[in-house]
N, C-alpha and C. Protein backbone atom coordinates (compact mmCIF):
# COMPACT_ATOMS: atom_id res chain seq x y z
N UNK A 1 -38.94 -3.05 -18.62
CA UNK A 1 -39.50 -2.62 -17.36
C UNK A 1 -39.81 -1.13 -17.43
N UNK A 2 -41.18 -1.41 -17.50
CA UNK A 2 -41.15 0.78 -16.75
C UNK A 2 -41.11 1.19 -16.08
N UNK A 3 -40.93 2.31 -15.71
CA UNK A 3 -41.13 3.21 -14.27
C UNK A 3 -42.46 4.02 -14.49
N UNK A 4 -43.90 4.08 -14.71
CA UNK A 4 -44.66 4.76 -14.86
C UNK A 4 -44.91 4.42 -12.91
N UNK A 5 -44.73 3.10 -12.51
CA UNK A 5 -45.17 3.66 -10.70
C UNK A 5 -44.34 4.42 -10.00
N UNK A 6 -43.33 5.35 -10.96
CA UNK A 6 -42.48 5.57 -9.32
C UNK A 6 -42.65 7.55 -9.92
N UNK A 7 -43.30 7.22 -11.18
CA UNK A 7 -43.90 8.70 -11.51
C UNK A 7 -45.23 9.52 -10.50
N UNK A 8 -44.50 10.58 -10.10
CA UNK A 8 -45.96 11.56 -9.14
C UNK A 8 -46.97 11.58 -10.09
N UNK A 9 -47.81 11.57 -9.42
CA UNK A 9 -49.27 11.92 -9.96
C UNK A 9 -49.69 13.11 -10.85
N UNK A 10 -49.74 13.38 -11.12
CA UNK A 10 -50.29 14.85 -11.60
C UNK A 10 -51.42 15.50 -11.38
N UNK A 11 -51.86 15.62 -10.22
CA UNK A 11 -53.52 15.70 -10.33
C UNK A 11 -53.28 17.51 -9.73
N UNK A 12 -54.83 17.87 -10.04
CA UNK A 12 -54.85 19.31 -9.81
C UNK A 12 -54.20 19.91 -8.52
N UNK A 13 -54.41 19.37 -7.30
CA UNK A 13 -53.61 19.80 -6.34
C UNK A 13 -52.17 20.08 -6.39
N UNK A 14 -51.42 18.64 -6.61
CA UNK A 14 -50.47 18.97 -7.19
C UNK A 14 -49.66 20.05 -8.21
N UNK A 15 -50.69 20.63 -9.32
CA UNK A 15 -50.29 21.73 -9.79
C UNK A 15 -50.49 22.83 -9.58
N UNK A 16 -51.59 22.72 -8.30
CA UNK A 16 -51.47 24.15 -7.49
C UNK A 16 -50.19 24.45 -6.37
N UNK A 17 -49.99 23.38 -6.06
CA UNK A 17 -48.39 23.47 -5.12
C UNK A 17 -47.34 23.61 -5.62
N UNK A 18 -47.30 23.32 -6.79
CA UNK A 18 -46.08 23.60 -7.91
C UNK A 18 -45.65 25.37 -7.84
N UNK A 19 -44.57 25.74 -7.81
CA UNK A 19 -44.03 26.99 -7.59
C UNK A 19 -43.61 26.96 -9.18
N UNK A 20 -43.52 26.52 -9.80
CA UNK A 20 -43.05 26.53 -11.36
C UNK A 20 -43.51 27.66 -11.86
N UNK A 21 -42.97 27.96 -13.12
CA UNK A 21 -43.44 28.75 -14.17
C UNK A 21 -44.49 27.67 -14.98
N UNK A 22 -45.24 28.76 -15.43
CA UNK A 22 -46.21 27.92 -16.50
C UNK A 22 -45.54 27.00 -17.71
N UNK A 23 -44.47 27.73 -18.13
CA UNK A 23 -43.76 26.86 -19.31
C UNK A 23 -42.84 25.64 -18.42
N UNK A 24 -42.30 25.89 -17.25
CA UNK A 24 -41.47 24.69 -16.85
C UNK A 24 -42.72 23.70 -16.66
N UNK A 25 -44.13 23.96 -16.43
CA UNK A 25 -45.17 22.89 -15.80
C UNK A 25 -45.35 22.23 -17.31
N UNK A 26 -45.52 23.13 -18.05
CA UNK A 26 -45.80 22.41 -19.30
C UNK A 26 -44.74 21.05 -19.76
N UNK A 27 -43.69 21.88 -19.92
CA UNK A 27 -42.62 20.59 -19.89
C UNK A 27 -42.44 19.68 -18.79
N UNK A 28 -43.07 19.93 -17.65
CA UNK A 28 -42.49 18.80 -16.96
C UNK A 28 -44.00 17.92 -17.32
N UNK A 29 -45.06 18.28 -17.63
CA UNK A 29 -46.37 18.09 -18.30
C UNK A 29 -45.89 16.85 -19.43
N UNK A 30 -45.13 17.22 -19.99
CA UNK A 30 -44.57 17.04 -21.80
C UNK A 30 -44.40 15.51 -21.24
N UNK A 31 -42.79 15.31 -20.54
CA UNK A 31 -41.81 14.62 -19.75
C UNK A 31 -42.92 13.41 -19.34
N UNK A 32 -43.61 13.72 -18.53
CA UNK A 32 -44.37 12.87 -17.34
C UNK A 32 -45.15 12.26 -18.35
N UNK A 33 -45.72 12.90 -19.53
CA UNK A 33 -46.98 12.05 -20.38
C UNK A 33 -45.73 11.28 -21.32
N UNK A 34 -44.80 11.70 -21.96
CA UNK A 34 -43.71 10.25 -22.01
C UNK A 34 -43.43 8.90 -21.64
N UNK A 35 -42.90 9.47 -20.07
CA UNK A 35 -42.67 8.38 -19.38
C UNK A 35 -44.13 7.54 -18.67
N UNK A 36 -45.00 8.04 -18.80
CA UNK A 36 -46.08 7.07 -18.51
C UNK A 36 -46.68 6.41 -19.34
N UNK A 37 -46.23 6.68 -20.92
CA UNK A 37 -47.38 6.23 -21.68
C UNK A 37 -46.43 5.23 -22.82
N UNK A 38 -45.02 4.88 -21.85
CA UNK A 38 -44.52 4.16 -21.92
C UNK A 38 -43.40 3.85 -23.18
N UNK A 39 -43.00 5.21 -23.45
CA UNK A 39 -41.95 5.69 -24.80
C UNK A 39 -41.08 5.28 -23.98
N UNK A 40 -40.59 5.27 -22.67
CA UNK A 40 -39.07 5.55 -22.45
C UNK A 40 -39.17 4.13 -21.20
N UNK A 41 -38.45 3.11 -21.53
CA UNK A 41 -38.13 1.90 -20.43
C UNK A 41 -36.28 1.97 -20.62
N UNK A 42 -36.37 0.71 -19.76
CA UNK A 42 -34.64 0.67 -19.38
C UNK A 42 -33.46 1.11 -20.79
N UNK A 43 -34.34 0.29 -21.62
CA UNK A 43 -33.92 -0.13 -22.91
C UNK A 43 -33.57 1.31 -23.95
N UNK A 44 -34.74 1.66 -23.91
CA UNK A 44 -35.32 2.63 -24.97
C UNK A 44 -34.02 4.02 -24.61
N UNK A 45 -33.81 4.43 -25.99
CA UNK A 45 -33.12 5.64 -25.92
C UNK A 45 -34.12 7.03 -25.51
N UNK A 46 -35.29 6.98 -25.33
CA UNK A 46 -35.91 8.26 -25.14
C UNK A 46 -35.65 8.18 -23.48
N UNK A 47 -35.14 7.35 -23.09
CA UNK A 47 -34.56 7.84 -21.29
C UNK A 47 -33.61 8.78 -21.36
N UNK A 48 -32.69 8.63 -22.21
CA UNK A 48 -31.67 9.65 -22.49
C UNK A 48 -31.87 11.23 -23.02
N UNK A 49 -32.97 11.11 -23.92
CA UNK A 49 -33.74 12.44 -24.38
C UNK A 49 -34.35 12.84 -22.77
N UNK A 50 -35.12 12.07 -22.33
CA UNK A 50 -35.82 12.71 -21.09
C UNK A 50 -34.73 13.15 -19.54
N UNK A 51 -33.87 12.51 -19.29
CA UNK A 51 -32.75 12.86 -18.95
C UNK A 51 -32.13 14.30 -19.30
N UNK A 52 -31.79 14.39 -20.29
CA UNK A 52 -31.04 15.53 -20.76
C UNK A 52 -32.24 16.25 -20.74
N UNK A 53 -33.27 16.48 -20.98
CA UNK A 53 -34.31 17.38 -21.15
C UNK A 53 -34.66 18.07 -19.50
N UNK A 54 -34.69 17.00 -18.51
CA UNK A 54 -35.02 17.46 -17.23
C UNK A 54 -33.85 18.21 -16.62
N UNK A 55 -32.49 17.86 -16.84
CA UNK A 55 -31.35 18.72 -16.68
C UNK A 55 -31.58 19.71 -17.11
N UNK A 56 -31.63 19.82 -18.59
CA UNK A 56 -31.50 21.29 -19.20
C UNK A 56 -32.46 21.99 -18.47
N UNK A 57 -34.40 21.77 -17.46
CA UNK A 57 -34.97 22.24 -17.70
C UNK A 57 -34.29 23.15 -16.01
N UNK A 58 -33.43 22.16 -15.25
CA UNK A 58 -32.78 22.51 -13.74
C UNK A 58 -31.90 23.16 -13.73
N UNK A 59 -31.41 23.24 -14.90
CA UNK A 59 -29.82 24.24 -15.00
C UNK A 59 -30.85 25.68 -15.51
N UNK A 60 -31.81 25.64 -16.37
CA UNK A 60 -32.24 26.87 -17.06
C UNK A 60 -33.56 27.70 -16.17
N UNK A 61 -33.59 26.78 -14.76
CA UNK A 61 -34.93 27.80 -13.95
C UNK A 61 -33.89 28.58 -13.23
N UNK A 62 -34.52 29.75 -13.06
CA UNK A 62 -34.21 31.07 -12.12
C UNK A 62 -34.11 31.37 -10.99
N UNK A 63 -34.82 30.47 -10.15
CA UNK A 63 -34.78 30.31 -8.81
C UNK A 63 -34.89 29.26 -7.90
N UNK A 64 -34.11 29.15 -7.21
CA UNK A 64 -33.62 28.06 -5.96
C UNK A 64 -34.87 27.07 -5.81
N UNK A 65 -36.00 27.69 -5.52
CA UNK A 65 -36.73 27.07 -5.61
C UNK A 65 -37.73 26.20 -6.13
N UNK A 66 -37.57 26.58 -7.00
CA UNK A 66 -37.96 26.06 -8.85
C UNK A 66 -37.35 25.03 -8.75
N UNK A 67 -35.86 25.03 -8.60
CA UNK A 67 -34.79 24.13 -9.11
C UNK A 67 -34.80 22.87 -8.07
N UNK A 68 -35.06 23.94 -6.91
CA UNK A 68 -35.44 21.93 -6.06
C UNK A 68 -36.54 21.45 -6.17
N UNK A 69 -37.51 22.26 -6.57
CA UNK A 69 -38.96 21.38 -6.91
C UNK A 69 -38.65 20.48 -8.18
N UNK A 70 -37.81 20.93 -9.35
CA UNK A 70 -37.56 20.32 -10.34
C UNK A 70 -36.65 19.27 -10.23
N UNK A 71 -35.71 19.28 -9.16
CA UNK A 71 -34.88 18.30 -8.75
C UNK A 71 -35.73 16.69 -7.85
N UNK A 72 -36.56 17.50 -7.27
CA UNK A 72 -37.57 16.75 -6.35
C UNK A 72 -38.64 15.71 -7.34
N UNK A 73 -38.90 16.36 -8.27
CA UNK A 73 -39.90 15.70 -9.15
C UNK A 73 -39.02 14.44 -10.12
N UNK A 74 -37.47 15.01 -10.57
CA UNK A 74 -36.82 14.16 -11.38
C UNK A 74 -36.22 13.14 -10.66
N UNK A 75 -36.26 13.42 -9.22
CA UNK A 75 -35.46 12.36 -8.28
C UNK A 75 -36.65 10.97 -8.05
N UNK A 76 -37.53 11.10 -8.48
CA UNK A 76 -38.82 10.43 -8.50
C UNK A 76 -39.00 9.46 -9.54
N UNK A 77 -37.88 9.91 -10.35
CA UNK A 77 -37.75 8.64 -11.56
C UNK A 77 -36.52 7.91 -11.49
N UNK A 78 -35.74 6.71 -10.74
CA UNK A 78 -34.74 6.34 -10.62
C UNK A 78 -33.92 6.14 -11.95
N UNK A 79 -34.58 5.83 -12.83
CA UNK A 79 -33.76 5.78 -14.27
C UNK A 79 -33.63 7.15 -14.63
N UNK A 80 -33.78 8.03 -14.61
CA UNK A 80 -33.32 9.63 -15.00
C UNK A 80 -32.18 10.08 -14.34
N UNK A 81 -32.38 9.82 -13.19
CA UNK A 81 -31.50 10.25 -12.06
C UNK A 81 -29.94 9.23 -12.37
N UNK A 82 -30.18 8.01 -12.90
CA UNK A 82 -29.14 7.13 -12.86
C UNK A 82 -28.40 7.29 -13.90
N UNK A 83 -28.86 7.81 -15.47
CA UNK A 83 -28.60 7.92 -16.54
C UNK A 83 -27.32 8.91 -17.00
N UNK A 84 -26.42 8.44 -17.36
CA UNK A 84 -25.41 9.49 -17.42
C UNK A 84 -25.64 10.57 -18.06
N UNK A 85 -26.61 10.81 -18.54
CA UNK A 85 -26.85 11.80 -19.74
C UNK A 85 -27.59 13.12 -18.85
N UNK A 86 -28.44 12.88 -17.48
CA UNK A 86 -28.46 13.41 -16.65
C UNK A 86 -27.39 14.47 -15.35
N UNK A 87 -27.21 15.72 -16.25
CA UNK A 87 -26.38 16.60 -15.52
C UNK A 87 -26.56 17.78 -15.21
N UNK A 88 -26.77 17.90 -13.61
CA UNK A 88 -27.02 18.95 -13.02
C UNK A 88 -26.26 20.03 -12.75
């Protein structure tokens, strides 16, 4: 089973509302073309890479606000969020 429907969109608006840094957009860029193009299902160990990757990227932004936009975007994937490997 995938989750590519419960992934946000990415479309240009969207990355104009983004408060991110250019390198966190990139990676969350990286992340999102992963999980849509269907590397990472229930099964697959790259949930666990993408997991730990979206943590590391929430523990390592600078500001509050960053960090809930980044929290907001990962809460959007129920298997990331559920994954123990996921720590905020």
């Amino acid at each position: 089973m995938l989750y590519t429907n419960n992934m946000p969109s990415n479309t240009a608006r969207q990355q104009k509302e983004r408060k991110m840094t250019k390198s966190e957009t990139r990676e969350v860029a990286k992340l999102e073309a992963v999980m849509r193009n269907g590397f990472a299902n229930v099964n697959d160990p790259m949930i666990g890479v993408c997991a730990r990757a979206y943590s590391a990227l929430i523990r390592a932004t600078r500001t509050t606000k960053n960090r809930n936009e980044l929290i907001c975007i990962a809460g959007g994937i129920p298997a990331i969020v559920q994954h123990p490997d996921f720590i905020v």
